[in-house]
PDB file of N, CA and C in Angstrom:
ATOM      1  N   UNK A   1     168.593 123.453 135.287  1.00  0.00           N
ATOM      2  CA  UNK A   1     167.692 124.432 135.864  1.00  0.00           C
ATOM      3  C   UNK A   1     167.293 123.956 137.255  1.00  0.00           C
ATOM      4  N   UNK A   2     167.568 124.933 138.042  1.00  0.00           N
ATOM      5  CA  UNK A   2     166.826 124.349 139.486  1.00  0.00           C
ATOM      6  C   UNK A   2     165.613 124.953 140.153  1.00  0.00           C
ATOM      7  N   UNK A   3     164.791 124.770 140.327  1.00  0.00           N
ATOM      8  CA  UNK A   3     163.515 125.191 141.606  1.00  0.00           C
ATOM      9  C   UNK A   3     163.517 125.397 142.734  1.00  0.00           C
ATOM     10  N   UNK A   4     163.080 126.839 142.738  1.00  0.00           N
ATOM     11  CA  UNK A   4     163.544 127.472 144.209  1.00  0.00           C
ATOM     12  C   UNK A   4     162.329 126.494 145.228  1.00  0.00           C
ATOM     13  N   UNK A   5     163.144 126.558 146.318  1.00  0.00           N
ATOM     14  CA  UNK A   5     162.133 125.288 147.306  1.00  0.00           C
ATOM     15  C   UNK A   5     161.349 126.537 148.054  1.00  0.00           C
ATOM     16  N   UNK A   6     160.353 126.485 148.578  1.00  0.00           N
ATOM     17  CA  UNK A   6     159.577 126.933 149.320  1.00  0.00           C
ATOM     18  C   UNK A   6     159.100 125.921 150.579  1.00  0.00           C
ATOM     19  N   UNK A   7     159.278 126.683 151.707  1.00  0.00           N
ATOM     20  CA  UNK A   7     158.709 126.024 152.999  1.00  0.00           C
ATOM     21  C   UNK A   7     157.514 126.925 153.782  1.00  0.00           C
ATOM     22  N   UNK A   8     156.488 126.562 153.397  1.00  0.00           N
ATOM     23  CA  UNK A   8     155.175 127.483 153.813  1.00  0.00           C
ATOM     24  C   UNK A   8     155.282 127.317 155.426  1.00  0.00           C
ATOM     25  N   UNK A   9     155.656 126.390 156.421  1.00  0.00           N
ATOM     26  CA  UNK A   9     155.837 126.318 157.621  1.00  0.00           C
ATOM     27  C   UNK A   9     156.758 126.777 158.346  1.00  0.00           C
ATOM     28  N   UNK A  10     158.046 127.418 157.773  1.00  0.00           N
ATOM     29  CA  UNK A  10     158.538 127.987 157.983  1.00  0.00           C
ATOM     30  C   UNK A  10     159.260 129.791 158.074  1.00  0.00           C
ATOM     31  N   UNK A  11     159.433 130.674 158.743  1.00  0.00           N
ATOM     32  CA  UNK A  11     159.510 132.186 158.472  1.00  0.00           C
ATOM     33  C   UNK A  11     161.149 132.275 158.723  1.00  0.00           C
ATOM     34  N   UNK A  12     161.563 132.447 157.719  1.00  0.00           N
ATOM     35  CA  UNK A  12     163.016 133.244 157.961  1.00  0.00           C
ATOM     36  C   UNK A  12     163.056 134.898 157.848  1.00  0.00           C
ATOM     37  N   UNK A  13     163.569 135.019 159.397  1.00  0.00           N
ATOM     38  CA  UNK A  13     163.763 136.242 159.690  1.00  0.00           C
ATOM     39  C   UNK A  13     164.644 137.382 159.544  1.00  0.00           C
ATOM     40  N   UNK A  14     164.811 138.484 159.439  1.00  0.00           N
ATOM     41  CA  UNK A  14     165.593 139.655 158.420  1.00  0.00           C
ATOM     42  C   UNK A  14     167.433 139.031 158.852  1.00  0.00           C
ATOM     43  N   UNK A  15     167.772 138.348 160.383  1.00  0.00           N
ATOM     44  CA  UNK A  15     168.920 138.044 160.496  1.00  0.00           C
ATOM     45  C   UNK A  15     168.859 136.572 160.104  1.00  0.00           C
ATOM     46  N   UNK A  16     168.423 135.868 159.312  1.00  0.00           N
ATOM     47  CA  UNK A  16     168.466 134.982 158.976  1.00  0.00           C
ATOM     48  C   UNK A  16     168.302 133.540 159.844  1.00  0.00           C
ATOM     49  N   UNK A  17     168.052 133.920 160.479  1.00  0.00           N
ATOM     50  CA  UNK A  17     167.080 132.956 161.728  1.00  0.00           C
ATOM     51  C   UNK A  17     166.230 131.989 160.921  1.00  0.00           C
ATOM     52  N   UNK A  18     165.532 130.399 161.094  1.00  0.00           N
ATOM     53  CA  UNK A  18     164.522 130.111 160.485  1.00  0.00           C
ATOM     54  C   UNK A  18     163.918 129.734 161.801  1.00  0.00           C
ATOM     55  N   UNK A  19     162.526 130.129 161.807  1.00  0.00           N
ATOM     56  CA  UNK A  19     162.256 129.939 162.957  1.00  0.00           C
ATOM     57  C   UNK A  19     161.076 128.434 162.271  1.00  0.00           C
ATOM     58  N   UNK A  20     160.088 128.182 162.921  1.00  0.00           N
ATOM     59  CA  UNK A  20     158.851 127.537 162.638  1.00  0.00           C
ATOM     60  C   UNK A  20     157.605 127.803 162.950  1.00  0.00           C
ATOM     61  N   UNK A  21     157.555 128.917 161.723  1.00  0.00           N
ATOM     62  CA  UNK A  21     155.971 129.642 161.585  1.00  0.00           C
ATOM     63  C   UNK A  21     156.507 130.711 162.838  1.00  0.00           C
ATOM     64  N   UNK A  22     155.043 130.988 163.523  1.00  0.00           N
ATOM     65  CA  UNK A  22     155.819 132.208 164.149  1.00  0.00           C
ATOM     66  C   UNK A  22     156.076 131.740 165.897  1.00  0.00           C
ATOM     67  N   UNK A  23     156.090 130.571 165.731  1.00  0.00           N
ATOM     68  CA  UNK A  23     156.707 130.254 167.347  1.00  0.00           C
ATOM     69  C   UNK A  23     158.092 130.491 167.987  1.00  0.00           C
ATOM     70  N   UNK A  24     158.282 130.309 168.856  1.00  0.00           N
ATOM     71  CA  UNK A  24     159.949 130.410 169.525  1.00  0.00           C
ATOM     72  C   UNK A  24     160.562 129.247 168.810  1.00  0.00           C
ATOM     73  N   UNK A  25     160.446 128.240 168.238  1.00  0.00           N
ATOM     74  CA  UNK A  25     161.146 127.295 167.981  1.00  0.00           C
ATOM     75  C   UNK A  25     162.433 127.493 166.869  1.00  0.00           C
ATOM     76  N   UNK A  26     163.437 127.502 166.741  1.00  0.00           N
ATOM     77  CA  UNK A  26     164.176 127.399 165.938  1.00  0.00           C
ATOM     78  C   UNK A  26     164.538 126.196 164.794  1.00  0.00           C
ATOM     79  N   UNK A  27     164.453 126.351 163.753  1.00  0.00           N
ATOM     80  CA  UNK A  27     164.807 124.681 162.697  1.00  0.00           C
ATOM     81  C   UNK A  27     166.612 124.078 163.710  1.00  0.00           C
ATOM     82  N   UNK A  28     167.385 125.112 163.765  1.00  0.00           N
ATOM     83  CA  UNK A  28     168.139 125.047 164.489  1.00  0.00           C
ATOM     84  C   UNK A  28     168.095 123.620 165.546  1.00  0.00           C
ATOM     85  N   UNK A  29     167.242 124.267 166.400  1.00  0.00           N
ATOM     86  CA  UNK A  29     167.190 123.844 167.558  1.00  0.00           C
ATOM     87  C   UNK A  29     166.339 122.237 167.299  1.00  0.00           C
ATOM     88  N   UNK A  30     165.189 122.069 166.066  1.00  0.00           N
ATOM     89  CA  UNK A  30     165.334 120.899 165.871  1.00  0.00           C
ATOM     90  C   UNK A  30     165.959 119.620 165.311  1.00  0.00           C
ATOM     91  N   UNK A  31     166.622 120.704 164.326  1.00  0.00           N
ATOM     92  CA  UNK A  31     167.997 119.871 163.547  1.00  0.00           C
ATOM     93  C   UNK A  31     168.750 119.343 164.628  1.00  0.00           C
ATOM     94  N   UNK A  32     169.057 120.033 165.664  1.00  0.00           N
ATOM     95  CA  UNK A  32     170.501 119.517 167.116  1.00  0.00           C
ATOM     96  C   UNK A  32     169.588 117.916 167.807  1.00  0.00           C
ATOM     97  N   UNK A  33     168.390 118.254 167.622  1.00  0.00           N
ATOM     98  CA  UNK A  33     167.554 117.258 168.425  1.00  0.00           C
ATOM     99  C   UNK A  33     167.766 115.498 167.864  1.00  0.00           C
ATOM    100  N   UNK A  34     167.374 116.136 166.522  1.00  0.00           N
ATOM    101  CA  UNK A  34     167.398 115.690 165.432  1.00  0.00           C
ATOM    102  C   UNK A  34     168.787 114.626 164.967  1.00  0.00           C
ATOM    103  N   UNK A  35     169.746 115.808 164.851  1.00  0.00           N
ATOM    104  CA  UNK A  35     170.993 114.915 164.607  1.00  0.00           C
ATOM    105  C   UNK A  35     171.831 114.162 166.015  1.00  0.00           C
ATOM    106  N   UNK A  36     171.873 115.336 166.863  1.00  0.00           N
ATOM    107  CA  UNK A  36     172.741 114.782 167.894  1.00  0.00           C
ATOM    108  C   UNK A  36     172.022 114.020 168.924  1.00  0.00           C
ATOM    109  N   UNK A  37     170.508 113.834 168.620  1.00  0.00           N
ATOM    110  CA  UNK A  37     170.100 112.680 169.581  1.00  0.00           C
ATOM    111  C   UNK A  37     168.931 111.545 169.290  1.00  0.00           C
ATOM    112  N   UNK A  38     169.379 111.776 167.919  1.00  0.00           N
ATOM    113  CA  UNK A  38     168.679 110.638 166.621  1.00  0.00           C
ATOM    114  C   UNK A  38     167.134 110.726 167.003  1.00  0.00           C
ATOM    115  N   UNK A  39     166.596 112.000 167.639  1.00  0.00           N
ATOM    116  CA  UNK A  39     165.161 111.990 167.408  1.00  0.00           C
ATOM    117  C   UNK A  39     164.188 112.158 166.413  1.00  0.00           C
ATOM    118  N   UNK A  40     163.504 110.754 166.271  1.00  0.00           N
ATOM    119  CA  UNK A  40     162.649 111.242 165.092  1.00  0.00           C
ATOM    120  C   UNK A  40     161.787 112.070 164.743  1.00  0.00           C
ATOM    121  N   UNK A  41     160.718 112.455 163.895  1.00  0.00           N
ATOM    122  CA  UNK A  41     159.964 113.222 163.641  1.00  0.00           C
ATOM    123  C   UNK A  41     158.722 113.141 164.783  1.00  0.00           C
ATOM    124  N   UNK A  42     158.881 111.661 164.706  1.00  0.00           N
ATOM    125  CA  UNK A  42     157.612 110.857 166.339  1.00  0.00           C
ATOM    126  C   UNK A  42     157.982 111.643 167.455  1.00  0.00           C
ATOM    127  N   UNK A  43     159.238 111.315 167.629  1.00  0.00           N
ATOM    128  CA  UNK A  43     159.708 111.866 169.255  1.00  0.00           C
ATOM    129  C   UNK A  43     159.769 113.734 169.355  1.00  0.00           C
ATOM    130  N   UNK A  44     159.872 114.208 168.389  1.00  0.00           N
ATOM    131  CA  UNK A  44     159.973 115.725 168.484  1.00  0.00           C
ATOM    132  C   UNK A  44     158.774 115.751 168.780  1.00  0.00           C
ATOM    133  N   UNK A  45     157.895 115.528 167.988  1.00  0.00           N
ATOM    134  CA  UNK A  45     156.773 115.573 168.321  1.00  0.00           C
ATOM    135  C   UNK A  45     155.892 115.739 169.676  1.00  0.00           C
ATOM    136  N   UNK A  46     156.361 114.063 170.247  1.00  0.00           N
ATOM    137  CA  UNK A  46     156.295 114.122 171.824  1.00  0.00           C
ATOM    138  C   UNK A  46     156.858 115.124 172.575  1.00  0.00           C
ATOM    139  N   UNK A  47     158.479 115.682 172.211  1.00  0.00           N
ATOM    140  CA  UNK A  47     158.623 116.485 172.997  1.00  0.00           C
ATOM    141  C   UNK A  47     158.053 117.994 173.066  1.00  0.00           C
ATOM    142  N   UNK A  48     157.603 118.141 171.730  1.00  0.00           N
ATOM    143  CA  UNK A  48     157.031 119.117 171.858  1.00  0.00           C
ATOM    144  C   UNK A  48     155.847 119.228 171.279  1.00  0.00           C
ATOM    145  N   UNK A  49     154.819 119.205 171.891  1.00  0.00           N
ATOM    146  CA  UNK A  49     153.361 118.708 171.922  1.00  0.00           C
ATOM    147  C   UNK A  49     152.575 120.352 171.090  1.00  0.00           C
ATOM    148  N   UNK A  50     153.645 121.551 171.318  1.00  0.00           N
ATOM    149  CA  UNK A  50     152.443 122.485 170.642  1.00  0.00           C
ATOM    150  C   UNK A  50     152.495 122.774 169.096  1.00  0.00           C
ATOM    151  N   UNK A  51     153.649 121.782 168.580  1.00  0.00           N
ATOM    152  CA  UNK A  51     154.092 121.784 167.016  1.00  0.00           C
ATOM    153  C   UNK A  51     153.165 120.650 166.440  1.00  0.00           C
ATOM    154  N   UNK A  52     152.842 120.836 165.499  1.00  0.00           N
ATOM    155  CA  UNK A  52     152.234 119.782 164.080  1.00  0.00           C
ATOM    156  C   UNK A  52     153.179 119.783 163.475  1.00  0.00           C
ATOM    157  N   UNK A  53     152.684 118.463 163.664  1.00  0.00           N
ATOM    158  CA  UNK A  53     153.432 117.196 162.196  1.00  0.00           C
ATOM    159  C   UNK A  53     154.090 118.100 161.110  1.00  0.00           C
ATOM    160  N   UNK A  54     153.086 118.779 160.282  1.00  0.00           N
ATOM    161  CA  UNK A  54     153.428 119.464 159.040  1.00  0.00           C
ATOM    162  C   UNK A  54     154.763 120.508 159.555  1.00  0.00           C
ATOM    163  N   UNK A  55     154.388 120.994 160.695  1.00  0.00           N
ATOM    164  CA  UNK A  55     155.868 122.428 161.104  1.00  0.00           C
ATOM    165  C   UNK A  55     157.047 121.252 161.860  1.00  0.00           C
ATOM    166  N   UNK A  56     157.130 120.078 162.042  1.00  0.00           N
ATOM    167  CA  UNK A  56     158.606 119.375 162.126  1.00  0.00           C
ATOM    168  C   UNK A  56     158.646 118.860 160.955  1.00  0.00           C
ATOM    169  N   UNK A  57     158.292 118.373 160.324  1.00  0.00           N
ATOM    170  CA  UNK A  57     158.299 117.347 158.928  1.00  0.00           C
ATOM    171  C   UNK A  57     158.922 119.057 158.006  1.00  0.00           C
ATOM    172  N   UNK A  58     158.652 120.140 157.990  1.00  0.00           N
ATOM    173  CA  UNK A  58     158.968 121.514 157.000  1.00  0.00           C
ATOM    174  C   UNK A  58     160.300 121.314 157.940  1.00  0.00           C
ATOM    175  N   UNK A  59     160.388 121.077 159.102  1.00  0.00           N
ATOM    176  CA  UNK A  59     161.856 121.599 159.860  1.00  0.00           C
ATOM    177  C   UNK A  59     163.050 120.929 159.266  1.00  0.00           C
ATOM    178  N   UNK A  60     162.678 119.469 159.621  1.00  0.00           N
ATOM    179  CA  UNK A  60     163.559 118.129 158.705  1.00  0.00           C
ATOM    180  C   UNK A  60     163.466 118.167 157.753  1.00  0.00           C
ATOM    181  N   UNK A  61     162.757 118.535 156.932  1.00  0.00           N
ATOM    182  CA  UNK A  61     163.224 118.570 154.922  1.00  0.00           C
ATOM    183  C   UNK A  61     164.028 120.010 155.291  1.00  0.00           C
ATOM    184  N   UNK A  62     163.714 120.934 155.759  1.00  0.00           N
ATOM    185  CA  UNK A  62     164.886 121.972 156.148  1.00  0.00           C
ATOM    186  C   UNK A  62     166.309 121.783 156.183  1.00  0.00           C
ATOM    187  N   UNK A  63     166.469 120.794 156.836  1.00  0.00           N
ATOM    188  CA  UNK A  63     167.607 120.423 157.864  1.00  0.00           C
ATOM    189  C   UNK A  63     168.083 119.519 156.710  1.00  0.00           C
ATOM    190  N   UNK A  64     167.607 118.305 155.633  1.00  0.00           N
ATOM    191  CA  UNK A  64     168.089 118.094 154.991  1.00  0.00           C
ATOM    192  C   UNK A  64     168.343 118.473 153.888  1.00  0.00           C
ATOM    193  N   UNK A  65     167.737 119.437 153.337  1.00  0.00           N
ATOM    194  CA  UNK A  65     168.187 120.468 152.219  1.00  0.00           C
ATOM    195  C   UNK A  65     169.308 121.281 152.251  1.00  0.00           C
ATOM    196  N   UNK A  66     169.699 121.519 153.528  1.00  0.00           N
ATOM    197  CA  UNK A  66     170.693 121.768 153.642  1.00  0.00           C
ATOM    198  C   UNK A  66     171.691 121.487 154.978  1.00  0.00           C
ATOM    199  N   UNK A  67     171.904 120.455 155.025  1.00  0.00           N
ATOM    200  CA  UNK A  67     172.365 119.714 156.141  1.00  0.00           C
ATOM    201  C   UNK A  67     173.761 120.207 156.155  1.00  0.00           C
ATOM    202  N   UNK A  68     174.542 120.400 155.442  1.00  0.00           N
ATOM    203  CA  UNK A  68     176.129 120.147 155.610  1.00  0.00           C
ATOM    204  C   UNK A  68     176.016 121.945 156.147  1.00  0.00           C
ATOM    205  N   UNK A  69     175.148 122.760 155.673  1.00  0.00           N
ATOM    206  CA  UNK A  69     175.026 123.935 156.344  1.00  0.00           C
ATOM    207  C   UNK A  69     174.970 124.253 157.995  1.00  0.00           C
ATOM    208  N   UNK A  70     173.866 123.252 157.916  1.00  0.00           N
ATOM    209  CA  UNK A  70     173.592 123.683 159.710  1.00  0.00           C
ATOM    210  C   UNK A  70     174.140 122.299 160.367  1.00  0.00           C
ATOM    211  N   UNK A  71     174.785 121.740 159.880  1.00  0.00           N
ATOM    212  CA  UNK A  71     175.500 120.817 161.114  1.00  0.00           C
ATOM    213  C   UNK A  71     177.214 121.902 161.227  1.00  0.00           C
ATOM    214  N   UNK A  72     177.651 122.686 160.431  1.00  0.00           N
ATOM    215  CA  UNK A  72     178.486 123.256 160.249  1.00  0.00           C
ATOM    216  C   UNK A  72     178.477 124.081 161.689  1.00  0.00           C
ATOM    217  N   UNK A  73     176.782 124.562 161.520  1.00  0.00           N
ATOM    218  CA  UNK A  73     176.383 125.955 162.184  1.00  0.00           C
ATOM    219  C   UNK A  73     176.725 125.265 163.697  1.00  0.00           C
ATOM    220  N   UNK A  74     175.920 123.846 164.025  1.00  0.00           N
ATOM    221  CA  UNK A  74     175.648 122.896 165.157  1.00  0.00           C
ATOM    222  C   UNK A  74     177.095 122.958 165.605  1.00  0.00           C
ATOM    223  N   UNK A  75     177.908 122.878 164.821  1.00  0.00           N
ATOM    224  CA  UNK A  75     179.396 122.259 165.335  1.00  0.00           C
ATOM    225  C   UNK A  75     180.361 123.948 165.589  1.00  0.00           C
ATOM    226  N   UNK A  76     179.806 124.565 165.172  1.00  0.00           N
ATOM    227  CA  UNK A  76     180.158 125.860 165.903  1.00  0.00           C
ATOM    228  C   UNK A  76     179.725 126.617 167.202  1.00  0.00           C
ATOM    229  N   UNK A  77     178.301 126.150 167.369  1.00  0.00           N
ATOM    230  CA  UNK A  77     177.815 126.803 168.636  1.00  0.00           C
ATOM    231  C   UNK A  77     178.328 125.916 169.623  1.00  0.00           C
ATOM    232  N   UNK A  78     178.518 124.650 169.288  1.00  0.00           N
ATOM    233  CA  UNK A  78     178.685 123.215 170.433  1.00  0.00           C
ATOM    234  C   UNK A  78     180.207 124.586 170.862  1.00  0.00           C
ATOM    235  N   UNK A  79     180.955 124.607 169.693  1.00  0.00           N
ATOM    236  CA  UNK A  79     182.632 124.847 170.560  1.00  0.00           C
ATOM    237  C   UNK A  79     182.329 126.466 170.738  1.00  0.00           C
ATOM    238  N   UNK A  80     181.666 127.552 170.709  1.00  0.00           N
ATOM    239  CA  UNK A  80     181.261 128.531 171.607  1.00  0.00           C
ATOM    240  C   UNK A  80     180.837 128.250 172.669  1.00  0.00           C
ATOM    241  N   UNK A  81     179.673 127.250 173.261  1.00  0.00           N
ATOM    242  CA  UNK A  81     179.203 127.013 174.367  1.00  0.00           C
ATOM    243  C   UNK A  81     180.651 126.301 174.845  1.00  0.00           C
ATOM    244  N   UNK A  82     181.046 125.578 174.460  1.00  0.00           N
ATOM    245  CA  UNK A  82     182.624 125.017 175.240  1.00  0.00           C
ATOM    246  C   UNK A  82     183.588 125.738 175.974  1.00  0.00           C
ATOM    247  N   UNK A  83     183.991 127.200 174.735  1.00  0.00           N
ATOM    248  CA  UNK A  83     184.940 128.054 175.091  1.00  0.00           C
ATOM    249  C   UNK A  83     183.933 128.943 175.978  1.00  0.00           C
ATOM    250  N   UNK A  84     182.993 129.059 176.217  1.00  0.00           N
ATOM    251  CA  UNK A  84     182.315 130.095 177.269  1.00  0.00           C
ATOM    252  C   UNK A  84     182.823 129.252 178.804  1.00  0.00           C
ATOM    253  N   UNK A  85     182.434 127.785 178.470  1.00  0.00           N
ATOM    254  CA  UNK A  85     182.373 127.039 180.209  1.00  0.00           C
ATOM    255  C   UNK A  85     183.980 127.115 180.263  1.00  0.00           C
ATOM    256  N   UNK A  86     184.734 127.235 179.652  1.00  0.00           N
ATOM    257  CA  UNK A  86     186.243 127.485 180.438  1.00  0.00           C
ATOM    258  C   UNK A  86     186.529 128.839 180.378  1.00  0.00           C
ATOM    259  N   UNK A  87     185.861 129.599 180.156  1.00  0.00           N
ATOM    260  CA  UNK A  87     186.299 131.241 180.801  1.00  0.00           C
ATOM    261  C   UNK A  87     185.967 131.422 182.005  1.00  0.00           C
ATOM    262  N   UNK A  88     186.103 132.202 182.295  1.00  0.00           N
ATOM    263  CA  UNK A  88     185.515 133.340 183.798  1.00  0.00           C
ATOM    264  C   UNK A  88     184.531 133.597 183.613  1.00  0.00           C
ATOM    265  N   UNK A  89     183.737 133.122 184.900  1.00  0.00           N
ATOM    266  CA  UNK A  89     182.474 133.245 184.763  1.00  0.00           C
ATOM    267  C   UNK A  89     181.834 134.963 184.987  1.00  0.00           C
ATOM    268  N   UNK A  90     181.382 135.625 183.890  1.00  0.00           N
ATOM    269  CA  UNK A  90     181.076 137.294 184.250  1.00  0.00           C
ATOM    270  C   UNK A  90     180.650 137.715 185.030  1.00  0.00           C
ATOM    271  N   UNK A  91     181.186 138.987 185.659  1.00  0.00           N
ATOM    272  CA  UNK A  91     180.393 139.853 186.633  1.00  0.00           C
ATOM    273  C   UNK A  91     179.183 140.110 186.682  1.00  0.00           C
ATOM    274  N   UNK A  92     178.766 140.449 187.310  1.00  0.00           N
ATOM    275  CA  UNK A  92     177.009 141.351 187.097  1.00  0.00           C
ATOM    276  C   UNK A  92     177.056 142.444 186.121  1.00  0.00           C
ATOM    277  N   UNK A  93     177.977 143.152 186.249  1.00  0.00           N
ATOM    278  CA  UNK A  93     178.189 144.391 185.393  1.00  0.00           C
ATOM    279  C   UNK A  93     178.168 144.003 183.733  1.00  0.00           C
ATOM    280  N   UNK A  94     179.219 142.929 183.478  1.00  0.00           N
ATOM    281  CA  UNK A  94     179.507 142.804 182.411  1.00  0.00           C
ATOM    282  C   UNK A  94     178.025 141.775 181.889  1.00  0.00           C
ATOM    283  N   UNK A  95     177.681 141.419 182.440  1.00  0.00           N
ATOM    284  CA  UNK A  95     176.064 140.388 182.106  1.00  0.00           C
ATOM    285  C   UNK A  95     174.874 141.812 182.229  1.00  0.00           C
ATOM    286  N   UNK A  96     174.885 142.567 182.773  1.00  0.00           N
ATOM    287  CA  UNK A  96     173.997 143.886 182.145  1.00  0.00           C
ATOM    288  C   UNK A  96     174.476 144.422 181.284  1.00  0.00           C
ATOM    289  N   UNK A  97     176.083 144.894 181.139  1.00  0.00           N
ATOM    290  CA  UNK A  97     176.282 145.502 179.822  1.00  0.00           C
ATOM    291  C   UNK A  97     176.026 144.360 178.262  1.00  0.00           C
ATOM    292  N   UNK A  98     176.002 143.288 178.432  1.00  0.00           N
ATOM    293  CA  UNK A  98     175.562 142.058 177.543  1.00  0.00           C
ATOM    294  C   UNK A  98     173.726 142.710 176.944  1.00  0.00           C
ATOM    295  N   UNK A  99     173.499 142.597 178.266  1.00  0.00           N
ATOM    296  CA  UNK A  99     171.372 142.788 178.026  1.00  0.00           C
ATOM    297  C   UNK A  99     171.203 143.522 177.484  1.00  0.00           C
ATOM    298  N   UNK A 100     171.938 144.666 177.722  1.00  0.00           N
ATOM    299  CA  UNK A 100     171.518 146.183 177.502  1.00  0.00           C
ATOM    300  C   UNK A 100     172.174 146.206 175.805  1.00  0.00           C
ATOM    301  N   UNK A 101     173.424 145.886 175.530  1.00  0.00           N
ATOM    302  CA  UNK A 101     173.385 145.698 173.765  1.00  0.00           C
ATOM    303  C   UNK A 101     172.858 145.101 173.342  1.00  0.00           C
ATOM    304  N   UNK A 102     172.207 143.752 173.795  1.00  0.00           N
ATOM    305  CA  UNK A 102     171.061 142.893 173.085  1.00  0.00           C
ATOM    306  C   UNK A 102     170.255 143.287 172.777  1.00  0.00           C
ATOM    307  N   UNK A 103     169.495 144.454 173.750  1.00  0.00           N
ATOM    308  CA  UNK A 103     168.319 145.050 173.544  1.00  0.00           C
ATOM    309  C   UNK A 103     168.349 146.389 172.167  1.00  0.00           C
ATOM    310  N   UNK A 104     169.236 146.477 171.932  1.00  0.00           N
ATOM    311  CA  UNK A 104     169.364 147.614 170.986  1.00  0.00           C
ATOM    312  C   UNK A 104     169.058 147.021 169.415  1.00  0.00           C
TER     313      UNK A 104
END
């Protein structure tokens, strides 16, 4: 039998986003911190001074509950951001037609 985990510091959003609580921060974005630049729970901290303890400490039990998930995710955006810097860099046109479907 297993127990569904609950993270009260955290809001996952209808596209499946986890953010932390309702700030801009992504678990994402602290997991990358996290793994790819061995920052601890101390140093996130420092770097980001408007998070509590309790909303990185919910991020990292996040990140290790399901780690093989989002380092998967980590190691996919790394080689999107890769294959973007060796394309052509876009027009103006095509970077408004980008905004303008984002916004929809």
């Amino acid at each position: 039998m297993s127990a569904k985990t609950e993270y009260p510091h955290l809001t996952i959003e209808p596209d499946r986003t986890i953010r932390i609580g309702q700030t801009r921060y992504k678990v994402l974005h602290l997991a990358a911190e996290h793994y790819q630049h061995g920052w601890t729970a101390e140093e996130l901290l420092r770097q980001h001074p408007d998070l509590r303890p309790e909303e990185v400490y919910a991020a990292l039990t996040y990140f290790y509950d399901h780690r093989d998930e989002l380092i998967s995710e980590l190691k996919e955006t790394l080689k999107e951001a890769e294959s973007l810097r060796t394309t052509q860099p876009l027009t103006r046109d095509e970077l408004l037609t980008r905004r303008a479907d984002a916004g929809r």
